[in-house]
N, C-alpha and C. Protein backbone atom coordinates (compact mmCIF):
# COMPACT_ATOMS: atom_id res chain seq x y z
N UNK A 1 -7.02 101.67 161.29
CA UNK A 1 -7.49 103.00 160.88
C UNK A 1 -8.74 102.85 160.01
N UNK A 2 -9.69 103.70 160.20
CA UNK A 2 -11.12 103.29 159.93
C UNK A 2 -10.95 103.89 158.66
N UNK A 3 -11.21 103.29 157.16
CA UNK A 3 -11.29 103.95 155.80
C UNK A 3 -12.48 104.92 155.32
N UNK A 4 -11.81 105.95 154.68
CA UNK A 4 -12.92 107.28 154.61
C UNK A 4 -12.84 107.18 152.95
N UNK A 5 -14.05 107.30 152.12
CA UNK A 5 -14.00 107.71 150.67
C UNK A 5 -13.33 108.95 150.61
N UNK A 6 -12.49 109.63 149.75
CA UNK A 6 -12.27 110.73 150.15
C UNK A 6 -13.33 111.26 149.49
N UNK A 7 -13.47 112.89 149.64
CA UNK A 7 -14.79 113.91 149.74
C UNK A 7 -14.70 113.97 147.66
N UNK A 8 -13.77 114.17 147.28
CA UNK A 8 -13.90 114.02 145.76
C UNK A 8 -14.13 112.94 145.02
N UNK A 9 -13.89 111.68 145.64
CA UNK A 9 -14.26 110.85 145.06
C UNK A 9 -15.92 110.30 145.37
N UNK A 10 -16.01 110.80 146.44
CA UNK A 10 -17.92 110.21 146.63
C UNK A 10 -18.58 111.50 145.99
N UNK A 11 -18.24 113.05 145.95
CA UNK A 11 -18.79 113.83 145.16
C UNK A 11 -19.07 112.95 143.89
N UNK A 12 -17.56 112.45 142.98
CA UNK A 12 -17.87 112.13 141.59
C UNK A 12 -19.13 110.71 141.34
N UNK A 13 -19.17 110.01 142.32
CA UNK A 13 -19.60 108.77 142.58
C UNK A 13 -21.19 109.31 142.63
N UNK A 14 -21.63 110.49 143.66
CA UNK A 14 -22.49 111.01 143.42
C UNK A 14 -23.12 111.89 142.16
N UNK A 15 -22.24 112.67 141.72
CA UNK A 15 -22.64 112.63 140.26
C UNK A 15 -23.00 111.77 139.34
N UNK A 16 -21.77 110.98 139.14
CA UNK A 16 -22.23 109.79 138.26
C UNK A 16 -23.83 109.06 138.64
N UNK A 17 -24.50 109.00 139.56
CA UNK A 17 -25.50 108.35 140.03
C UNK A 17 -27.14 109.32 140.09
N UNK A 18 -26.22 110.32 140.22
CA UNK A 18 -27.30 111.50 139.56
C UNK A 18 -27.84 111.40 138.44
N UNK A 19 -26.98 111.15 137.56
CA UNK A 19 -26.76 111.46 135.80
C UNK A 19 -27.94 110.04 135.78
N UNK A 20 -28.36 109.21 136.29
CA UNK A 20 -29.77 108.34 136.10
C UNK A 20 -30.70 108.79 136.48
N UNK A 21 -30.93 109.70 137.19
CA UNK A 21 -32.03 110.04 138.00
C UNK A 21 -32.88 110.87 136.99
N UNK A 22 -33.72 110.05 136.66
CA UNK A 22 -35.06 110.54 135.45
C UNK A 22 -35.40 111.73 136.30
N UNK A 23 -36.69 112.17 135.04
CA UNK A 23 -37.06 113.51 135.75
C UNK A 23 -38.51 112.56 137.36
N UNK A 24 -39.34 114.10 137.78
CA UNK A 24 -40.09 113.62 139.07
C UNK A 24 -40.93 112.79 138.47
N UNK A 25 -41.15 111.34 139.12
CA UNK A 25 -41.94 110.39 139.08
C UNK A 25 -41.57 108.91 138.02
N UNK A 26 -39.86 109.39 137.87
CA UNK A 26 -39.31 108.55 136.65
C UNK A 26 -38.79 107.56 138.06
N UNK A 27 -38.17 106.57 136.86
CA UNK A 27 -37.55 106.10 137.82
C UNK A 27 -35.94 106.08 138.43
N UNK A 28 -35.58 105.56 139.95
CA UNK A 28 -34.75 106.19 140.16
C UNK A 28 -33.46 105.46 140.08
N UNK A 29 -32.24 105.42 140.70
CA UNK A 29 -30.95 104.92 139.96
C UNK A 29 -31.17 103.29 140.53
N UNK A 30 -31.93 103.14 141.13
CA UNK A 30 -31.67 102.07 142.12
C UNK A 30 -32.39 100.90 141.14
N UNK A 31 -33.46 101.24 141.14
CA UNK A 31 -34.41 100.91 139.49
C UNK A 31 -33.84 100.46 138.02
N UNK A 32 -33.06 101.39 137.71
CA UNK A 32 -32.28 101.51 136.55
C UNK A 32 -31.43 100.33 136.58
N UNK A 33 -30.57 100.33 137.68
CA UNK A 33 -29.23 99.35 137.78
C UNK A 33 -29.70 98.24 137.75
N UNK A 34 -31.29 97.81 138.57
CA UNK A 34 -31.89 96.55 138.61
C UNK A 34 -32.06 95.75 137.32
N UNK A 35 -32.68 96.67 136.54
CA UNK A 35 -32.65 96.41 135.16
C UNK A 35 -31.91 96.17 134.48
N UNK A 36 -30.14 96.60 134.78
CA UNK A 36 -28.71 96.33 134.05
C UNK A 36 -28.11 95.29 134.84
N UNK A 37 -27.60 93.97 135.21
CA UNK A 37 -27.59 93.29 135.79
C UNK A 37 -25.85 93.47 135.41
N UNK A 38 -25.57 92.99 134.22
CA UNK A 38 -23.93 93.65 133.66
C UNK A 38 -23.68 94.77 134.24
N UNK A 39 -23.90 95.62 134.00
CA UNK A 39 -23.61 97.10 134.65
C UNK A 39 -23.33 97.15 135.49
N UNK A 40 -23.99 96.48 136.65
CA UNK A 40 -24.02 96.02 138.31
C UNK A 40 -22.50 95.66 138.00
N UNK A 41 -22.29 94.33 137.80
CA UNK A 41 -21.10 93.47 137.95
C UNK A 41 -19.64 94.36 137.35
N UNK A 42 -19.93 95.66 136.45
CA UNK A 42 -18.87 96.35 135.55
C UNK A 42 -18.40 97.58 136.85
N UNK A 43 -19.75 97.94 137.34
CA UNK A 43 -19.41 98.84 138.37
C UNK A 43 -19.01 98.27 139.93
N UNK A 44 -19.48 96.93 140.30
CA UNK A 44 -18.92 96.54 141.35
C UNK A 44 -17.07 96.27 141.19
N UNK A 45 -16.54 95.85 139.99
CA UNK A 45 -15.53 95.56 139.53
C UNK A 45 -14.96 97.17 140.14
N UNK A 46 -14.86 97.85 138.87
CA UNK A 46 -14.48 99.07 139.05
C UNK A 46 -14.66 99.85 140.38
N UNK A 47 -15.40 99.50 140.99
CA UNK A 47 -15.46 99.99 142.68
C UNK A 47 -14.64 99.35 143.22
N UNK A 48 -13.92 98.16 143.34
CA UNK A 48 -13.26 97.34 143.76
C UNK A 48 -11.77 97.61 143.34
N UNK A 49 -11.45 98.29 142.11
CA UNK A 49 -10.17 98.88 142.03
C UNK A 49 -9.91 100.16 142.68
N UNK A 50 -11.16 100.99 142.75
CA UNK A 50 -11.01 102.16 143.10
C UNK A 50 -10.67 102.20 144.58
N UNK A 51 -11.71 101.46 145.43
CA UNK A 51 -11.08 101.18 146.69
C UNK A 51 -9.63 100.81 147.26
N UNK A 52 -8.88 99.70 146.31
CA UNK A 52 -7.38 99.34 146.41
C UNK A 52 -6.67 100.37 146.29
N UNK A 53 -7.21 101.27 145.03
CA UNK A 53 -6.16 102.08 144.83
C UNK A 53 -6.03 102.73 145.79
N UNK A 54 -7.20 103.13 146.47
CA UNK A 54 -7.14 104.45 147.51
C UNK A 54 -6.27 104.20 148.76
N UNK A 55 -6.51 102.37 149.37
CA UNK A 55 -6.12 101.86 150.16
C UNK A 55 -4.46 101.92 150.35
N UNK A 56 -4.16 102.14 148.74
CA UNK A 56 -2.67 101.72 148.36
C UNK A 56 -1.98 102.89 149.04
N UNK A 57 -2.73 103.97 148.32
CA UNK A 57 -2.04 105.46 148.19
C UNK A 57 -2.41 106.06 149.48
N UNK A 58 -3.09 105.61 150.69
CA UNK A 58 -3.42 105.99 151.42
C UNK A 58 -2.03 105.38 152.55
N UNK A 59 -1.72 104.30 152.10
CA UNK A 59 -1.13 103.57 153.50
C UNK A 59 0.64 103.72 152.69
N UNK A 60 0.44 104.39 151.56
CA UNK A 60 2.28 104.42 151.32
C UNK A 60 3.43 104.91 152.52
N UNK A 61 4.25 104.43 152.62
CA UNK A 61 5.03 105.12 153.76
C UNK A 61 5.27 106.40 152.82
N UNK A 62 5.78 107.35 154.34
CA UNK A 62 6.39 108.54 154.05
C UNK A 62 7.57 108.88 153.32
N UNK A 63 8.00 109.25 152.24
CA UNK A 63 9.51 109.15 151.48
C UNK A 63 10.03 110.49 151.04
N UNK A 64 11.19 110.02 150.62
CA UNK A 64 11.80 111.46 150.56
C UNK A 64 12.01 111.70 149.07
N UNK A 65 12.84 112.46 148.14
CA UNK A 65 12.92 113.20 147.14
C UNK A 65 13.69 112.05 146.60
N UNK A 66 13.98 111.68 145.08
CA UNK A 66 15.35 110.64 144.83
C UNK A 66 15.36 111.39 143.55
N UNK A 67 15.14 112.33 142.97
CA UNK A 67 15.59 113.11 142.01
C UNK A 67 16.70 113.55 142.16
N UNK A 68 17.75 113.31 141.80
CA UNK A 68 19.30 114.57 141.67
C UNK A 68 19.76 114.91 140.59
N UNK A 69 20.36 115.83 140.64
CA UNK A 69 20.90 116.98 139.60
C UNK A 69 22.49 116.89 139.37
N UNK A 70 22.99 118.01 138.73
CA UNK A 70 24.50 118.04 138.48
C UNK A 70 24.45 118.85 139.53
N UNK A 71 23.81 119.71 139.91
CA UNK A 71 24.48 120.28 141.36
C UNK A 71 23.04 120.02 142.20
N UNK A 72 23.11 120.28 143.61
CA UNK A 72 21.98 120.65 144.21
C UNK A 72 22.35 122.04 145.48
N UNK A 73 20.93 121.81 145.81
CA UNK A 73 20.30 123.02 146.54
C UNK A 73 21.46 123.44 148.32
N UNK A 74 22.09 124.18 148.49
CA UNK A 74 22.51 123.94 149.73
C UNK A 74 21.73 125.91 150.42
N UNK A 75 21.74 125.54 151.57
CA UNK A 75 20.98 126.70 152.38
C UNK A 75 22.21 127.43 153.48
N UNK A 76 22.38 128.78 153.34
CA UNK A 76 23.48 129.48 153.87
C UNK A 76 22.60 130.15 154.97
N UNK A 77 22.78 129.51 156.26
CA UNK A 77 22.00 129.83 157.40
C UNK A 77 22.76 131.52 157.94
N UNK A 78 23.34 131.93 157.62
CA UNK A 78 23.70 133.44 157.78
C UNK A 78 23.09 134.39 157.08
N UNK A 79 22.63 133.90 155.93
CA UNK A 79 21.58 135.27 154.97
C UNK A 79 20.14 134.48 154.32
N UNK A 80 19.92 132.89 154.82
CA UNK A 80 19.06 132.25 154.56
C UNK A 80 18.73 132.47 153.09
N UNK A 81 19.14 132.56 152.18
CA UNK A 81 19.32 132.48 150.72
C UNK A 81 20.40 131.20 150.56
N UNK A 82 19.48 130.44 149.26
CA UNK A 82 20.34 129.23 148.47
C UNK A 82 21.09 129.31 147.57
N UNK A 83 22.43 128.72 147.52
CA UNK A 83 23.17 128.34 146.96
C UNK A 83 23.51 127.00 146.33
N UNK A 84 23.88 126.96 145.00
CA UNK A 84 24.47 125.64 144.68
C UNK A 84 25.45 125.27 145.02
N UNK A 85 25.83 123.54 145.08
CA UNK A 85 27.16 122.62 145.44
C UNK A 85 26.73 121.52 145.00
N UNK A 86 28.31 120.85 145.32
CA UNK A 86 27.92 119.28 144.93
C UNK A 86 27.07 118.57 145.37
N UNK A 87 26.13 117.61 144.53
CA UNK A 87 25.43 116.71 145.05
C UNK A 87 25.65 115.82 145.94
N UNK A 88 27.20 115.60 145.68
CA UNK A 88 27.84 114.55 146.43
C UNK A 88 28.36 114.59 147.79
N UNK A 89 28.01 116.22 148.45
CA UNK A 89 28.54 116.53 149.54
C UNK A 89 27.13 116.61 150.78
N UNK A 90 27.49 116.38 151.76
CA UNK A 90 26.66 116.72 152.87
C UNK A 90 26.32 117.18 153.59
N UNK A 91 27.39 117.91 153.49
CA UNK A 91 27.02 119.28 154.54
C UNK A 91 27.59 119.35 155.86
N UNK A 92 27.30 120.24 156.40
CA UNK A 92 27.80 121.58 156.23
C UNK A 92 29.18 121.52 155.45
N UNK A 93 28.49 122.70 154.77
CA UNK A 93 29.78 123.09 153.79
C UNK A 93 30.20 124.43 153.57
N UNK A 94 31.28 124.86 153.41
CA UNK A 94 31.42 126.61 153.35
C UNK A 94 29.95 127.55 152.44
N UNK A 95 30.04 128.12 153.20
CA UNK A 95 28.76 129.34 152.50
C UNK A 95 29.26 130.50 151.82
N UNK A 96 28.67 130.92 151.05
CA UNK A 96 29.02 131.95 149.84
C UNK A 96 29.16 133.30 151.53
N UNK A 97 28.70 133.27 152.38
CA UNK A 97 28.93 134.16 153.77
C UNK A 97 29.85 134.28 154.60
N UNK A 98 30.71 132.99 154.52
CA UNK A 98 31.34 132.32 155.41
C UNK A 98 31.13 131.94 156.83
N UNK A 99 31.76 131.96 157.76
CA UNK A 99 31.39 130.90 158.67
C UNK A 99 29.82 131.55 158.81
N UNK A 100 29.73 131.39 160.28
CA UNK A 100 28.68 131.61 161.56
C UNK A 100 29.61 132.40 162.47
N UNK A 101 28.99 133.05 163.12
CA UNK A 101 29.25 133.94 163.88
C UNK A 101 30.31 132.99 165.35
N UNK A 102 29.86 131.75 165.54
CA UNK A 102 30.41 130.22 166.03
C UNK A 102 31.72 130.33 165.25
N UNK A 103 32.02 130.92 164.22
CA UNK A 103 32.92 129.80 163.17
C UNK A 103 32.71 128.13 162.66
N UNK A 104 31.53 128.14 162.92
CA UNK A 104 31.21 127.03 161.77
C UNK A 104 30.73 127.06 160.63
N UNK A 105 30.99 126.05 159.95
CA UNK A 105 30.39 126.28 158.50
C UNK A 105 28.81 126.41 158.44
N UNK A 106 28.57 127.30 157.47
CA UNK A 106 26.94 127.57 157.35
C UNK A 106 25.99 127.40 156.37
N UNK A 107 26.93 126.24 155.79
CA UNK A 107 25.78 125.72 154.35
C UNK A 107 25.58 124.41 154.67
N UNK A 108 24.10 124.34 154.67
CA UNK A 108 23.37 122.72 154.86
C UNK A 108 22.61 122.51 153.39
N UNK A 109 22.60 121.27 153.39
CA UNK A 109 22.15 121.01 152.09
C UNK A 109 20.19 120.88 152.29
N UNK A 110 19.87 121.57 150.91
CA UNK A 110 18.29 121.80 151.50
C UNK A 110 17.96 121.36 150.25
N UNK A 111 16.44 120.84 150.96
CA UNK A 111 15.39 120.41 149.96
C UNK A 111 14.15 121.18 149.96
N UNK A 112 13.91 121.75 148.02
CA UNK A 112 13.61 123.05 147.87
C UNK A 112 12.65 122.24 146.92
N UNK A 113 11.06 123.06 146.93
CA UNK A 113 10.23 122.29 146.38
C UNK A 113 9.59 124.03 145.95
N UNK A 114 8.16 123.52 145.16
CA UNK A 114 7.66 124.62 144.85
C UNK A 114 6.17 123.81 144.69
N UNK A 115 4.90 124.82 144.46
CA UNK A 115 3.94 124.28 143.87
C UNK A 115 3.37 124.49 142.39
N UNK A 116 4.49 124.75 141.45
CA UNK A 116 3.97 124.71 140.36
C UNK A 116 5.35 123.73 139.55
N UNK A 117 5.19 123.80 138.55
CA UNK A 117 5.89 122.57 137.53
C UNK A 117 7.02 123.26 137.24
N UNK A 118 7.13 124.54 136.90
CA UNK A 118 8.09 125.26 136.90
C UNK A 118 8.13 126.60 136.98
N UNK A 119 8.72 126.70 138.19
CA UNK A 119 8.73 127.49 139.43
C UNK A 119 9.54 129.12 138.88
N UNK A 120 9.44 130.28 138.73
CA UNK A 120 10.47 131.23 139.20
C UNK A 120 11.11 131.30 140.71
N UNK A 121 12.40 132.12 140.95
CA UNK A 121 13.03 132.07 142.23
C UNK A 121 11.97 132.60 143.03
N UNK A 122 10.75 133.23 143.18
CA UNK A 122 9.95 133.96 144.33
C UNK A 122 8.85 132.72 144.47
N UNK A 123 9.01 131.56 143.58
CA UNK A 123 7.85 130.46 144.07
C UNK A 123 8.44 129.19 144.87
N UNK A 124 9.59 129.26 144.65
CA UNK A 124 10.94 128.13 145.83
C UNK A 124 10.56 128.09 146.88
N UNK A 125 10.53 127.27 147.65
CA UNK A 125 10.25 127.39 149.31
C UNK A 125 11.20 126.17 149.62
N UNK A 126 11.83 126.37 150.71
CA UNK A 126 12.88 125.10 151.42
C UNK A 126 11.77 124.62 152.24
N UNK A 127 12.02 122.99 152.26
CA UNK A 127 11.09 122.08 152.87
C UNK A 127 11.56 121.87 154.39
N UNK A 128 13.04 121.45 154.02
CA UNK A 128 13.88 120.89 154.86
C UNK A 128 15.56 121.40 154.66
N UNK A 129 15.83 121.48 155.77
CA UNK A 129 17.74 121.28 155.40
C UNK A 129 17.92 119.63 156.17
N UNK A 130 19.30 119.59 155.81
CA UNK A 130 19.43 118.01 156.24
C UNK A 130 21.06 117.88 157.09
N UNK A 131 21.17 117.57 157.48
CA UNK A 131 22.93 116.99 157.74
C UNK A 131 23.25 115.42 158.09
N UNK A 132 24.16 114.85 158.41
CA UNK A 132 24.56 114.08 158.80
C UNK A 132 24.57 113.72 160.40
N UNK A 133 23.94 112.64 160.70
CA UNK A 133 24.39 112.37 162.05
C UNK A 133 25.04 111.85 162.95
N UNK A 134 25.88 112.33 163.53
CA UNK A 134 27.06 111.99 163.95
C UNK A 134 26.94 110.72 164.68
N UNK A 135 25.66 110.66 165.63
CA UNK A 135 25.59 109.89 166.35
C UNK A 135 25.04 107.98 165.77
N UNK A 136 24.76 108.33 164.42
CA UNK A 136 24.17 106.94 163.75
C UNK A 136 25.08 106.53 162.88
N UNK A 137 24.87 105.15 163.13
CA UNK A 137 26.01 104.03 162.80
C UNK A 137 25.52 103.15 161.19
N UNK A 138 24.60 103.95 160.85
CA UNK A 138 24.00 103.68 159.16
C UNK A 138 24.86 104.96 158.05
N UNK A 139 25.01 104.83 157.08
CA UNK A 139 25.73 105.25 156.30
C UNK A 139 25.22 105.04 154.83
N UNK A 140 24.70 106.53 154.72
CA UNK A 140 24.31 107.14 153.04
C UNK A 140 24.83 107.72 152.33
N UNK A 141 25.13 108.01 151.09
CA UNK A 141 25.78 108.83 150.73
C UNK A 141 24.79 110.08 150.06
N UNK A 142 24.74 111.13 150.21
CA UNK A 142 24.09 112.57 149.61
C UNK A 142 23.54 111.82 148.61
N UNK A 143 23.91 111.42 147.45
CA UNK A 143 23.68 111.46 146.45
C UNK A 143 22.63 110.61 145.84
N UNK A 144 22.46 109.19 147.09
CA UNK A 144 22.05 108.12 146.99
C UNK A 144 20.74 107.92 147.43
N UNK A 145 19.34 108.51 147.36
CA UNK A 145 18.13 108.78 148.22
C UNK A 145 17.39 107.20 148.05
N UNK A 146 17.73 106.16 147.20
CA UNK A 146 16.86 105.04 147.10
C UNK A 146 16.47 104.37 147.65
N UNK A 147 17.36 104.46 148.90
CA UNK A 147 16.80 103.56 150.12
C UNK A 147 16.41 104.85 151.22
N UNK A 148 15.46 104.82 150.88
CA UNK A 148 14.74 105.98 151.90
C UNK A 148 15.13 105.84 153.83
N UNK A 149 14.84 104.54 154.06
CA UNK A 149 14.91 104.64 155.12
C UNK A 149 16.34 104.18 155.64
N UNK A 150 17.00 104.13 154.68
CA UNK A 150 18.76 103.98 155.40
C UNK A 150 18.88 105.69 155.63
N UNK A 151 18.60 106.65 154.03
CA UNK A 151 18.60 107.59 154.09
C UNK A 151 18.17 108.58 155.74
N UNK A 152 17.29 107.82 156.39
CA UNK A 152 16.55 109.06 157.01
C UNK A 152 17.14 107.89 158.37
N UNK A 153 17.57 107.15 158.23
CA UNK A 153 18.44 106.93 160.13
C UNK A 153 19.63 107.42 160.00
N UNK A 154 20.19 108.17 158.74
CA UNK A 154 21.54 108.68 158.90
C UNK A 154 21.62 110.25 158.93
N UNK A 155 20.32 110.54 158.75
CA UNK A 155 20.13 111.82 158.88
C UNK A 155 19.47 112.60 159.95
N UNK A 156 20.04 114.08 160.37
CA UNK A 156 19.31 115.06 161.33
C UNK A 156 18.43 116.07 160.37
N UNK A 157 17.37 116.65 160.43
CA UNK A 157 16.91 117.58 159.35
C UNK A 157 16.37 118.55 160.47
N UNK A 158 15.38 119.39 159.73
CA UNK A 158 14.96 120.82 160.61
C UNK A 158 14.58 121.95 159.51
N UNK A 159 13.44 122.66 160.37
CA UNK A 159 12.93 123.85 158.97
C UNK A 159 14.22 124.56 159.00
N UNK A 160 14.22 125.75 157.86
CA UNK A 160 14.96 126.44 158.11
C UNK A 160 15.03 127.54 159.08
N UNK A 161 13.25 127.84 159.52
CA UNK A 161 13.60 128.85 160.59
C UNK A 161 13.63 128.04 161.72
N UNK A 162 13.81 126.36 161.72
CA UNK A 162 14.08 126.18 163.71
C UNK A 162 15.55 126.13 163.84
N UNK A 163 15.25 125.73 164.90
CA UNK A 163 16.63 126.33 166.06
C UNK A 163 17.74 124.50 166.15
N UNK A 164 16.28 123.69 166.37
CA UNK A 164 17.03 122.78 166.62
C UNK A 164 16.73 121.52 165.60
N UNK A 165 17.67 120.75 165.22
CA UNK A 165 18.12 119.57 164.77
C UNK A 165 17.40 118.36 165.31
N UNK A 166 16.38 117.50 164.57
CA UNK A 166 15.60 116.19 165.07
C UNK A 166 16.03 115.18 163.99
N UNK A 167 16.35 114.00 164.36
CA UNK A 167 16.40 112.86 163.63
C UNK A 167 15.28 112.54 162.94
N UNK A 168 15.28 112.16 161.61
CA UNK A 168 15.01 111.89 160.35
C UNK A 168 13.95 110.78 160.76
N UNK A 169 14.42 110.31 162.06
CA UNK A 169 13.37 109.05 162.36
C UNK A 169 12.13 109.44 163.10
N UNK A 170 12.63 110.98 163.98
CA UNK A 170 11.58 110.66 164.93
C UNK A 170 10.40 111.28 164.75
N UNK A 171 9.78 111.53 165.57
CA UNK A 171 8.41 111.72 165.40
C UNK A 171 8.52 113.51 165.02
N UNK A 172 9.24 114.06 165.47
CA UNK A 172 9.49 115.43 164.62
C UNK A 172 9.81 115.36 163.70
N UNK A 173 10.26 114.57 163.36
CA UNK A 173 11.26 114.60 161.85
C UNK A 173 10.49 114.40 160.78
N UNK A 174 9.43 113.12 161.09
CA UNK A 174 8.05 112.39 160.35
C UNK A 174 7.22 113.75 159.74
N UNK A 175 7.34 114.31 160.75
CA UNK A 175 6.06 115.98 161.11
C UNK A 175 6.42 116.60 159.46
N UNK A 176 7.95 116.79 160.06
CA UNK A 176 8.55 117.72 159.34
C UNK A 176 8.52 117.08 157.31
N UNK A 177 8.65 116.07 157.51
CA UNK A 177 8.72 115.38 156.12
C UNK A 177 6.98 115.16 155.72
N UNK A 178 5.93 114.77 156.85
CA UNK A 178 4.86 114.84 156.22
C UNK A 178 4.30 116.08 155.77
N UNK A 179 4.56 117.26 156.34
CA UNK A 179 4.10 118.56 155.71
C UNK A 179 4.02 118.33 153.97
N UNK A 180 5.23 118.15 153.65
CA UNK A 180 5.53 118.06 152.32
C UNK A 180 4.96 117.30 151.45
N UNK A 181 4.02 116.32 152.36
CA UNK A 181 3.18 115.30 151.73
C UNK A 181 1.17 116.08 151.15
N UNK A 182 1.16 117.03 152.21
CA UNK A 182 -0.22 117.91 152.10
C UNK A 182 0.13 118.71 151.19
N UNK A 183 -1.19 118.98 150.50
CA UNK A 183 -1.54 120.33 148.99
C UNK A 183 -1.90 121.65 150.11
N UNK A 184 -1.90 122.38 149.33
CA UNK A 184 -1.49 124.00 149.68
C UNK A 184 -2.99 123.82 149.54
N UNK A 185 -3.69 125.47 150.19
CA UNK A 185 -4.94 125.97 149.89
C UNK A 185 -5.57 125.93 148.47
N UNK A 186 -4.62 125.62 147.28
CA UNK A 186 -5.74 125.34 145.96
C UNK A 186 -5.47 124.48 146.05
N UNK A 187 -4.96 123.39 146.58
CA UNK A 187 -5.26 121.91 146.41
C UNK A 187 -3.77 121.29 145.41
N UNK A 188 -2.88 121.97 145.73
CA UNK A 188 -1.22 121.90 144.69
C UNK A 188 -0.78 120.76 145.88
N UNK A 189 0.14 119.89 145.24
CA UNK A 189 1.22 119.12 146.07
C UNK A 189 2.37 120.09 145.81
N UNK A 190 3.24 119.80 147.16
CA UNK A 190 4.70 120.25 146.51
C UNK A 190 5.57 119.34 145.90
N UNK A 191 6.07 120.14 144.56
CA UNK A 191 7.06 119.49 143.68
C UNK A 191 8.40 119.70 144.34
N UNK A 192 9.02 118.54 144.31
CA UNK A 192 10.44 118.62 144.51
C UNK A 192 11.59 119.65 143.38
N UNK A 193 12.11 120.20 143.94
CA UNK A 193 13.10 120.94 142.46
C UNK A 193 14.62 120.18 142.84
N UNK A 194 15.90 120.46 141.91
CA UNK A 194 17.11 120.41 141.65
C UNK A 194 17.23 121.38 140.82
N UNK A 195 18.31 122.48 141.56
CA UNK A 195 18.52 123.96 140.49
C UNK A 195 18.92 123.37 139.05
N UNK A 196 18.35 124.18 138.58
CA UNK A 196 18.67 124.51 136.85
C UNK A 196 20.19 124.75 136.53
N UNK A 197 20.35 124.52 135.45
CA UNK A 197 21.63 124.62 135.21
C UNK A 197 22.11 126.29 134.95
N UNK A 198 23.04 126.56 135.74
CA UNK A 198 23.60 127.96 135.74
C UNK A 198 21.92 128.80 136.22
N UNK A 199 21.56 128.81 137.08
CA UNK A 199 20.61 129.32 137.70
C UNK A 199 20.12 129.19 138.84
N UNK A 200 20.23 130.02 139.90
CA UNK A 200 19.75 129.98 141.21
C UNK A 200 19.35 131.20 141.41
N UNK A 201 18.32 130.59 142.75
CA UNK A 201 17.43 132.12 143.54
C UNK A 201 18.72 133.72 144.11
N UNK A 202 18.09 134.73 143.71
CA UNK A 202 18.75 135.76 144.31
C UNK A 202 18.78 135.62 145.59
């Protein structure tokens, strides 16, 4: 994959290189630096971290949330409003609605993020719901997110408005978990939440 500066960091890079540029007929940055021979070697350094870092944070795998709470977030697919439960459970689990119209249970456990630090109930948005998959022979427990990728071969996830259920591994699933990795139109990441104590969305 071919490496791109990102657009804020060569803006600042360009500033900084501005900030030499004498007035018309002075001389220009290229001039200046010739003359600082240290400077050269302080800024090649420091270009040289800046690049790693980017390299680092650029190529991290995709991961999931490992924050937990005394309770967490579960999603009642009959009135699509959240409810709390145990952390320790996985879902589906009875819903404050009861079943599904199926008679199955209709609470999946969801992961509820926001873009500010601390959120009211109208700034919550569900990322993901999650369940268990029946069909994989790896084994997580709810509670346990540290091994990310045991986590996500034992799991099925899905927005809350789709229909259908994709493994945690596959290339929908990736989709679905990288969203959560992009900033909103002002440029916000989404924060992960775990409800507050004695407090959840209406």
């Amino acid at each position: 994959m071919a490496f791109k500066i990102p657009d804020v960091l060569r803006y600042e890079i360009r500033h900084f290189l501005e900030g030499f540029q004498g007035p018309a007929g002075g001389r220009g940055p290229r001039q200046w630096l010739n003359s600082h021979p240290l400077l050269i070697g302080g800024m090649a350094g420091v270009s040289v971290m800046l690049v790693v870092l980017v390299l680092v944070v650029a190529h991290r795998p995709v991961s999931g949330p490992t924050t937990q709470g005394k309770t967490a977030w579960f999603y009642d697919i009959n009135t699509g409003k959240l409810f709390q439960g145990s952390p320790r459970k996985t879902g589906p689990i009875e819903a404050p609605s009861g079943p599904t119209p199926d008679g199955e249970l209709a609470g999946f456990r969801a992961h509820v993020y926001s873009y500010v630090t601390e959120p009211n109930d109208s700034e919550l948005f569900t990322g993901f719901l999650e369940r268990p998959d029946p069909d994989s022979k790896a084994e997580c427990s709810a509670s346990d997110l540290r091994d990310f990728d045991r986590w996500a071969q034992s799991r099925l996830i899905r927005r809350s408005d789709d229909k259908n259920w994709v493994q945690a591994t596959s290339a929908e699933g990736q989709a679905i978990l990288r969203e959560l990795t992009h900033p909103d139109k002002q440029g916000r990441m989404p924060i992960y939440h775990v409800p507050r104590t004695r407090s959840e969305p209406e």
